[in-house]
ModelCIF file with pLDDT and N, C-alpha, C, O atoms, coordinates in Angstrom:
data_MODEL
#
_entry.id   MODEL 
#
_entity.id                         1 
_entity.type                       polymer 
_entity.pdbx_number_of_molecules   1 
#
_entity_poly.entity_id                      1 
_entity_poly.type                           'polypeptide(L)' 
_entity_poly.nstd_linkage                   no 
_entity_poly.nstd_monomer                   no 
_entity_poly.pdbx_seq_one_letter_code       
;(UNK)(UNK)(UNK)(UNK)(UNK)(UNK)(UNK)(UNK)(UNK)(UNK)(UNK)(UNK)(UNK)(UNK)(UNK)(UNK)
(UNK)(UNK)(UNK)(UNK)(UNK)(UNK)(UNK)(UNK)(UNK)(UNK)(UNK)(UNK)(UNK)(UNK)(UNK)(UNK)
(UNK)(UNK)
;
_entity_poly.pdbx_seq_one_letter_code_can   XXXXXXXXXXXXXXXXXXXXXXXXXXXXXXXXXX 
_entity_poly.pdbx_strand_id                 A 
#
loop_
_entity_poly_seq.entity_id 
_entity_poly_seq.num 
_entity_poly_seq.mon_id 
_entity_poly_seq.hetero 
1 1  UNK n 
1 2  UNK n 
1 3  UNK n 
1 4  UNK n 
1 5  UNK n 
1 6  UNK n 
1 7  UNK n 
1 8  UNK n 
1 9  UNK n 
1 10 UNK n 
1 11 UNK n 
1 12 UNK n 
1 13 UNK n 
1 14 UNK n 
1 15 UNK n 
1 16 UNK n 
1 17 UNK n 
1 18 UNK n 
1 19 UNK n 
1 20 UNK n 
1 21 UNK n 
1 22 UNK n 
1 23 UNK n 
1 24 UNK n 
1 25 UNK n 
1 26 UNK n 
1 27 UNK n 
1 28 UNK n 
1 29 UNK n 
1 30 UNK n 
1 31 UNK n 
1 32 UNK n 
1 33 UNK n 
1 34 UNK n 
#
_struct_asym.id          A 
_struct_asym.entity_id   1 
#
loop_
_ma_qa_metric.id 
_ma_qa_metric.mode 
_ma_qa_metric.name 
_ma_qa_metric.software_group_id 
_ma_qa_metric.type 
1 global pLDDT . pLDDT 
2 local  pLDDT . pLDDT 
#
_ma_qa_metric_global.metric_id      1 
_ma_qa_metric_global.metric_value   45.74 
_ma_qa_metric_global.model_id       1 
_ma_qa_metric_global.ordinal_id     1 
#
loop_
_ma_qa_metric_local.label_asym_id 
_ma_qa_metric_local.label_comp_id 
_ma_qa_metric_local.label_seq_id 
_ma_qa_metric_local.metric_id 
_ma_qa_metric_local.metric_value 
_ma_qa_metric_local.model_id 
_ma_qa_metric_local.ordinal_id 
A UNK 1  2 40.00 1 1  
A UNK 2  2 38.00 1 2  
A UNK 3  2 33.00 1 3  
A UNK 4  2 33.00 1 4  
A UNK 5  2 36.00 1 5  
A UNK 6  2 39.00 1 6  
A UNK 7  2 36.00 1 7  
A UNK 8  2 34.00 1 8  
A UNK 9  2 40.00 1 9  
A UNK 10 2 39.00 1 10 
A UNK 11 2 35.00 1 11 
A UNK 12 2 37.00 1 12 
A UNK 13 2 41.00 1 13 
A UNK 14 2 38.00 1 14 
A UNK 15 2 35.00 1 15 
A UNK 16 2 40.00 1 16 
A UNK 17 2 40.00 1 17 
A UNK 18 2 40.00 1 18 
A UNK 19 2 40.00 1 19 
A UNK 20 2 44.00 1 20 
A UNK 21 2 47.00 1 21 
A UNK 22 2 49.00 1 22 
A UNK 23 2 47.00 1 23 
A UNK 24 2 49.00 1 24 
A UNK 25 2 50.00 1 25 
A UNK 26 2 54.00 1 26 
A UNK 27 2 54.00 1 27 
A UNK 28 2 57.00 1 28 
A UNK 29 2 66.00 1 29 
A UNK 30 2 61.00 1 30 
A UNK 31 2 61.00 1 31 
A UNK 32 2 64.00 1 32 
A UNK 33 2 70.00 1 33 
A UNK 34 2 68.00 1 34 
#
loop_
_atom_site.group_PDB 
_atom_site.id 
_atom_site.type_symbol 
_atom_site.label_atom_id 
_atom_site.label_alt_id 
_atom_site.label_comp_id 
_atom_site.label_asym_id 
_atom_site.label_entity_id 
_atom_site.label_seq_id 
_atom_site.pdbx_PDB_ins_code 
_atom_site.Cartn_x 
_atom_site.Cartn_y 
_atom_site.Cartn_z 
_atom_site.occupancy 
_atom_site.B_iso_or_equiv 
_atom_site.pdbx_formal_charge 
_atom_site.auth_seq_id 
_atom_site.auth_comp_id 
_atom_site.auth_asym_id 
_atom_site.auth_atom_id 
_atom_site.pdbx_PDB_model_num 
ATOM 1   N N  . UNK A 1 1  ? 80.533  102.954 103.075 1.00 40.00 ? 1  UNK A N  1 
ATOM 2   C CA . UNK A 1 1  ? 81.554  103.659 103.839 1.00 40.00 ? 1  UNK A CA 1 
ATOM 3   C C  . UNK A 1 1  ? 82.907  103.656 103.159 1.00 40.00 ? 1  UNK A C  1 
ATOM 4   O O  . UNK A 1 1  ? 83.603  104.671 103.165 1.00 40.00 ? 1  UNK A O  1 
ATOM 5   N N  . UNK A 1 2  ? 83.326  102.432 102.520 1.00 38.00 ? 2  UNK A N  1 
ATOM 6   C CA . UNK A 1 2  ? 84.729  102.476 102.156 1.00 38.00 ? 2  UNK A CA 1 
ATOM 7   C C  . UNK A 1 2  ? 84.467  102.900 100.500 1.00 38.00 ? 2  UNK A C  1 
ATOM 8   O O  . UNK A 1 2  ? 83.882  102.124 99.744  1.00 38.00 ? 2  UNK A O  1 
ATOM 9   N N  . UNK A 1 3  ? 84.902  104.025 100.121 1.00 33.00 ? 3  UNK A N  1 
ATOM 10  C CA . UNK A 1 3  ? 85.184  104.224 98.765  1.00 33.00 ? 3  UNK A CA 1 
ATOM 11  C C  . UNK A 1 3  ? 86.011  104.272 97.870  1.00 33.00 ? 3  UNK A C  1 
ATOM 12  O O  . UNK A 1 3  ? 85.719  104.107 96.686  1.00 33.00 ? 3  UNK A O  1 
ATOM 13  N N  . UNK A 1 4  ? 87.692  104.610 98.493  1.00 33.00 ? 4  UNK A N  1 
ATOM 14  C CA . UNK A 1 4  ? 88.528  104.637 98.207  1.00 33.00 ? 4  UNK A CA 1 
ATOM 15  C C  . UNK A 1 4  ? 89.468  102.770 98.125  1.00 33.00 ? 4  UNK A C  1 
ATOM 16  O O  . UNK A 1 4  ? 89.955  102.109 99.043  1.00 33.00 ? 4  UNK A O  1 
ATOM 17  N N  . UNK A 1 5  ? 89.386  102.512 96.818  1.00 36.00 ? 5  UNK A N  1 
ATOM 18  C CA . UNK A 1 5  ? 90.018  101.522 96.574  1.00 36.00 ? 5  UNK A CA 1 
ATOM 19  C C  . UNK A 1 5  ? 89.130  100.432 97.066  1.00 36.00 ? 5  UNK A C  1 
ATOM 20  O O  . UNK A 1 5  ? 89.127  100.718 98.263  1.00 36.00 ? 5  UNK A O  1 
ATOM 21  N N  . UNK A 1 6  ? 88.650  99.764  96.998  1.00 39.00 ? 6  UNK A N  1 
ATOM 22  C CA . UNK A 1 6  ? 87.460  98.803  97.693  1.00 39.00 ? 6  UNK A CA 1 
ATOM 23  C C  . UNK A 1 6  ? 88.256  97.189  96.712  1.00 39.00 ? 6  UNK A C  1 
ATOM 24  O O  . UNK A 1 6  ? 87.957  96.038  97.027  1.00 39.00 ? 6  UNK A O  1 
ATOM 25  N N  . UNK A 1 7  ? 88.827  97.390  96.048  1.00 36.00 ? 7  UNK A N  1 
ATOM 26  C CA . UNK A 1 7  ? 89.142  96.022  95.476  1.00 36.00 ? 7  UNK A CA 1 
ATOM 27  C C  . UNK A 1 7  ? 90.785  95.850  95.774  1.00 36.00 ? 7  UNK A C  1 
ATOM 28  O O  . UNK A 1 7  ? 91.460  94.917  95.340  1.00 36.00 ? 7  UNK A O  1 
ATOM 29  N N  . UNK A 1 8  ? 91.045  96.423  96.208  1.00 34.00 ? 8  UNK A N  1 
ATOM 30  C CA . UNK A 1 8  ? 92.647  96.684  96.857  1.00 34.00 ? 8  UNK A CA 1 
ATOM 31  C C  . UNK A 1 8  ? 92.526  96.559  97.785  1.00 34.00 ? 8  UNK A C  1 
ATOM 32  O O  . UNK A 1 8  ? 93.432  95.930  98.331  1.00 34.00 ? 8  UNK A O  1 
ATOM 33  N N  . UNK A 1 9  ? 91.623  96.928  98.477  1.00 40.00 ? 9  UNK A N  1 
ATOM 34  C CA . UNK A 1 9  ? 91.481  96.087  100.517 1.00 40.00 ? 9  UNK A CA 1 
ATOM 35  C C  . UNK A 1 9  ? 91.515  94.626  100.477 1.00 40.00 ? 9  UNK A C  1 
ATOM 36  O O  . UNK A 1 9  ? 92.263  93.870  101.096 1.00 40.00 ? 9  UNK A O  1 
ATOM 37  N N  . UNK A 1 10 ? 90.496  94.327  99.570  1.00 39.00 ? 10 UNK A N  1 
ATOM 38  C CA . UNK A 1 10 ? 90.462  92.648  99.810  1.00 39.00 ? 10 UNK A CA 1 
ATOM 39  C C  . UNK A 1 10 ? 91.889  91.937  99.187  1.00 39.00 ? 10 UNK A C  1 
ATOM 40  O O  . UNK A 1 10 ? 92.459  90.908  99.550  1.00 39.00 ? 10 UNK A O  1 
ATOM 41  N N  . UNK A 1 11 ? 92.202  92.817  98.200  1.00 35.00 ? 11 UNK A N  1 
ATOM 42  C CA . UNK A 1 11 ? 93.591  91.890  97.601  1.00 35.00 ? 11 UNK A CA 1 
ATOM 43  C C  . UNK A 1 11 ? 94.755  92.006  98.454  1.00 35.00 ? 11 UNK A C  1 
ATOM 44  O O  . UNK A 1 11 ? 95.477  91.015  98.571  1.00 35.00 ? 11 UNK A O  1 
ATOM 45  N N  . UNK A 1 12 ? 95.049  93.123  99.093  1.00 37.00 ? 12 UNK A N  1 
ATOM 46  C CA . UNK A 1 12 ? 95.876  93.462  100.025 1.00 37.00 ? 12 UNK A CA 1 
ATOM 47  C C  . UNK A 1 12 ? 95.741  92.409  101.389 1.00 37.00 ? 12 UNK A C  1 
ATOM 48  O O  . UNK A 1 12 ? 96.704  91.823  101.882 1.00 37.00 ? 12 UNK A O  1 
ATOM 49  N N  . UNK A 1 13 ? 94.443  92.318  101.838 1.00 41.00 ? 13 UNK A N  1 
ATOM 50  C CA . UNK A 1 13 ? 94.042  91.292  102.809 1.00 41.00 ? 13 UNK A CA 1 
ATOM 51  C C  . UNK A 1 13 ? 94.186  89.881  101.805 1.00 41.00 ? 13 UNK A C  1 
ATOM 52  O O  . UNK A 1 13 ? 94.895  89.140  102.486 1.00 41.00 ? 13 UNK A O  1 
ATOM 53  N N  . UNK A 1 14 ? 93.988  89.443  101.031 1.00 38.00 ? 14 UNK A N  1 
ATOM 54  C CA . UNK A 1 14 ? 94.218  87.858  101.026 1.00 38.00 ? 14 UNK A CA 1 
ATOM 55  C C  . UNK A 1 14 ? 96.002  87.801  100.421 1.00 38.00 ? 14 UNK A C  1 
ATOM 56  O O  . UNK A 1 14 ? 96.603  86.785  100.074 1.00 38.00 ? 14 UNK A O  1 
ATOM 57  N N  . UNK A 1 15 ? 96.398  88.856  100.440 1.00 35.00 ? 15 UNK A N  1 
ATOM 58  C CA . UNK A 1 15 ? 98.520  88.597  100.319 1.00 35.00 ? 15 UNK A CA 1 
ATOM 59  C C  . UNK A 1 15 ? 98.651  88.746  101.448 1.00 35.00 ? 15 UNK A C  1 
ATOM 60  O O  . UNK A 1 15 ? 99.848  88.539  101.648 1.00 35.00 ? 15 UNK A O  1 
ATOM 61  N N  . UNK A 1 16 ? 98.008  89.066  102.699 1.00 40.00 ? 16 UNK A N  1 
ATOM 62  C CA . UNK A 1 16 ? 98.572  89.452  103.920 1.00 40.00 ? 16 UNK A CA 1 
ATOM 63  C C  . UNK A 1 16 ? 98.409  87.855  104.806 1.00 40.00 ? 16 UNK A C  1 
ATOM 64  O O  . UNK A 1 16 ? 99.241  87.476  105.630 1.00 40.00 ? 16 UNK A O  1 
ATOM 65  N N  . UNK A 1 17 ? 97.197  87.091  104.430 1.00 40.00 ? 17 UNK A N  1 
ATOM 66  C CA . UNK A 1 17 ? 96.412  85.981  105.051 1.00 40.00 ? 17 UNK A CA 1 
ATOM 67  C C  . UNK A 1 17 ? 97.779  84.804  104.697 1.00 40.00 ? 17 UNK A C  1 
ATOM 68  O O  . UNK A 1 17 ? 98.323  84.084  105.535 1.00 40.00 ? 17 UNK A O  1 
ATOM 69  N N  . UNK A 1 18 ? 98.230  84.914  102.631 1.00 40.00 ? 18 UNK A N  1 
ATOM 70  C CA . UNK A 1 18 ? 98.909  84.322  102.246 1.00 40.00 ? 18 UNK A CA 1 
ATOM 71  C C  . UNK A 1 18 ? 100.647 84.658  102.832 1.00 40.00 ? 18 UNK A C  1 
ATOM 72  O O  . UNK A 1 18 ? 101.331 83.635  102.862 1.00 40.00 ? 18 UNK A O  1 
ATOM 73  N N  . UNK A 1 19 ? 101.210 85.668  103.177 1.00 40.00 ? 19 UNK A N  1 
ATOM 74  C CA . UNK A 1 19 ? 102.097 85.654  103.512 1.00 40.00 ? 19 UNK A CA 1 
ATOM 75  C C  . UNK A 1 19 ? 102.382 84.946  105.118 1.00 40.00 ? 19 UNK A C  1 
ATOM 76  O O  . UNK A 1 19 ? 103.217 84.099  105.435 1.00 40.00 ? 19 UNK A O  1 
ATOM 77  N N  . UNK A 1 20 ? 101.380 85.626  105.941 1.00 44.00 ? 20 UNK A N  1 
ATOM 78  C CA . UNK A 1 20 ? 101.286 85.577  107.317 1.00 44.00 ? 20 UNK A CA 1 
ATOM 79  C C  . UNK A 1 20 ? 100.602 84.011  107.544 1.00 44.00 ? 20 UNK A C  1 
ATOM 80  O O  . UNK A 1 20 ? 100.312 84.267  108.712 1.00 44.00 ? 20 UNK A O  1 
ATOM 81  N N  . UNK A 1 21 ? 100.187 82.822  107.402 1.00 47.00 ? 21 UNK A N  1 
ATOM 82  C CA . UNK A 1 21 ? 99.133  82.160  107.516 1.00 47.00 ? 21 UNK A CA 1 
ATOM 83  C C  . UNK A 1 21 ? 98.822  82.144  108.952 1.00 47.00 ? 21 UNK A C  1 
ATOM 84  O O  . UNK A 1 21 ? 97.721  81.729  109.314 1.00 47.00 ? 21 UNK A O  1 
ATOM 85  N N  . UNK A 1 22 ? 99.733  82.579  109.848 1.00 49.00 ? 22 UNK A N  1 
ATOM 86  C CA . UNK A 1 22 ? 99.125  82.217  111.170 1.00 49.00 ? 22 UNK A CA 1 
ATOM 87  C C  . UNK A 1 22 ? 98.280  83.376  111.676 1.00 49.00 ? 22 UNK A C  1 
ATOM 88  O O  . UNK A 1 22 ? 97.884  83.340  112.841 1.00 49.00 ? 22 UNK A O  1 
ATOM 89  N N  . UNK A 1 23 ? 97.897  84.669  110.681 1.00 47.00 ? 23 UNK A N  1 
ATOM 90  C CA . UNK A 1 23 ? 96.942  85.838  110.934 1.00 47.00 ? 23 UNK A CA 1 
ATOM 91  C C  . UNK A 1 23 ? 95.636  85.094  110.523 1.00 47.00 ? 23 UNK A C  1 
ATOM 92  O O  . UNK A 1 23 ? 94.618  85.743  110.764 1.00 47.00 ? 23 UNK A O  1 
ATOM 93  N N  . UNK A 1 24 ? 95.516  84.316  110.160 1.00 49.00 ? 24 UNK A N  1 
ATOM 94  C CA . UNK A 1 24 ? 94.301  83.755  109.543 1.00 49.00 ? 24 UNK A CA 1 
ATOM 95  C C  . UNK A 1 24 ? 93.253  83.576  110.557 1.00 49.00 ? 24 UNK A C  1 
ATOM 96  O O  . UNK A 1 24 ? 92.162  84.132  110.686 1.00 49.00 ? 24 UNK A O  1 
ATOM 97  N N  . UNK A 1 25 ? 94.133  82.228  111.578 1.00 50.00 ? 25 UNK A N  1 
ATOM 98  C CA . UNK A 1 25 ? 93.546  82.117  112.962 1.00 50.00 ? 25 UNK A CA 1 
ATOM 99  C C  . UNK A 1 25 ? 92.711  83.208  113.917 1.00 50.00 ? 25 UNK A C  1 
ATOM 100 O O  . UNK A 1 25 ? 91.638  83.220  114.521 1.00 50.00 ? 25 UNK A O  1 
ATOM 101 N N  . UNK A 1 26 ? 94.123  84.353  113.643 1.00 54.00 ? 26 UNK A N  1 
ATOM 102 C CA . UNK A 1 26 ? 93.507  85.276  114.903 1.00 54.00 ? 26 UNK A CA 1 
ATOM 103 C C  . UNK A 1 26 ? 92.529  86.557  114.147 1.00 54.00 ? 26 UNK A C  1 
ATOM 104 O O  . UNK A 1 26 ? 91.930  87.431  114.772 1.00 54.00 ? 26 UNK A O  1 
ATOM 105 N N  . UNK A 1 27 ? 92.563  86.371  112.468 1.00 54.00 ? 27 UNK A N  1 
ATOM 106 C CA . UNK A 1 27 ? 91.513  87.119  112.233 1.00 54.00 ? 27 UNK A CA 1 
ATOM 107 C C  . UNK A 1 27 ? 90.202  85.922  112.160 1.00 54.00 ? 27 UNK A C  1 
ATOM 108 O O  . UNK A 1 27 ? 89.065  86.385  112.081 1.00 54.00 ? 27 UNK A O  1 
ATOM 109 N N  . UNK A 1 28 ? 90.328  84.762  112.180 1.00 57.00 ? 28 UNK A N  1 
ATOM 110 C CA . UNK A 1 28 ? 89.333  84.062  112.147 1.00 57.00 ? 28 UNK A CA 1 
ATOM 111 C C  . UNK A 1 28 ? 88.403  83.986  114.057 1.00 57.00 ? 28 UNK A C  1 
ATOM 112 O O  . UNK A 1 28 ? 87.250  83.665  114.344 1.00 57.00 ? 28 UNK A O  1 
ATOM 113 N N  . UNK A 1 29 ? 89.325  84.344  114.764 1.00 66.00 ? 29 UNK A N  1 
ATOM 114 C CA . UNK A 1 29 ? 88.871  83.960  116.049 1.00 66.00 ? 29 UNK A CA 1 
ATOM 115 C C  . UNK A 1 29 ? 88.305  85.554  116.514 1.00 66.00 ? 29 UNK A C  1 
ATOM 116 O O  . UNK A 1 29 ? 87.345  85.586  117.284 1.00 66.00 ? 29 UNK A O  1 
ATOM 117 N N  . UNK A 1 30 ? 88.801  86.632  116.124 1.00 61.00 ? 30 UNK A N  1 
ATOM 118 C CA . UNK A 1 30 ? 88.405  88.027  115.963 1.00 61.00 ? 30 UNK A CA 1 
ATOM 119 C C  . UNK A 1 30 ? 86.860  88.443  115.512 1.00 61.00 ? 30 UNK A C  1 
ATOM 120 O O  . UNK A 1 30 ? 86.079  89.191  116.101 1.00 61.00 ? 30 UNK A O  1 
ATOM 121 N N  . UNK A 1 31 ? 86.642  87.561  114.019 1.00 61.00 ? 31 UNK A N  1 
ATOM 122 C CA . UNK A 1 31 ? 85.359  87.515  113.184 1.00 61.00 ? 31 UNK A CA 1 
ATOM 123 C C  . UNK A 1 31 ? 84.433  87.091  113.884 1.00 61.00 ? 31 UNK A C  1 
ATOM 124 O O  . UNK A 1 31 ? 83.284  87.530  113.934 1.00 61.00 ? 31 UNK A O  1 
ATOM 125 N N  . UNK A 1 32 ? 85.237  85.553  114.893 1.00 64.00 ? 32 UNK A N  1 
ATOM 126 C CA . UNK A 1 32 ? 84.115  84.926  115.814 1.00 64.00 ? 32 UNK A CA 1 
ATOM 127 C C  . UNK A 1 32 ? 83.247  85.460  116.897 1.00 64.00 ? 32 UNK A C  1 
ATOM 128 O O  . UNK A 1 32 ? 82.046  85.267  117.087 1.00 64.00 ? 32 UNK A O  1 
ATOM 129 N N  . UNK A 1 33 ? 84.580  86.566  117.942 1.00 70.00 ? 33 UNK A N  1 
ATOM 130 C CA . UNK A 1 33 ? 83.708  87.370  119.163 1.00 70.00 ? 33 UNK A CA 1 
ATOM 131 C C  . UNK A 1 33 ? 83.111  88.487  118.284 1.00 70.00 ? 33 UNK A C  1 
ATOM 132 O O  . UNK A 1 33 ? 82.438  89.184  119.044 1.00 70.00 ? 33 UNK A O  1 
ATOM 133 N N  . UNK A 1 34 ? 83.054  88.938  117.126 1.00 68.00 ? 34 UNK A N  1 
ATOM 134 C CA . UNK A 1 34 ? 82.295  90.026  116.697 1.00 68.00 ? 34 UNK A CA 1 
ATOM 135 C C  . UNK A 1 34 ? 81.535  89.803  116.089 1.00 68.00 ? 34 UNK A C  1 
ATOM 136 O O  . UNK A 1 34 ? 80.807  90.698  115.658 1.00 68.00 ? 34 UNK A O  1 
#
């Protein structure tokens, strides 16, 4: 499904995890109910 840029999502997501650390939680608790 994702074709456009596929190695720039994840790098973009782990500067976002590293800037934010407290998104970590609520994408970690997000991952959990899904």
């Amino acid at each position: 499904v994702i074709t456009i840029n596929p190695s720039m999502s994840s790098f973009v997501t782990s500067l976002s995890y590293a800037a934010h650390p407290s998104k970590q939680s609520n994408q970690s608790n997000k991952a959990e109910r899904q």
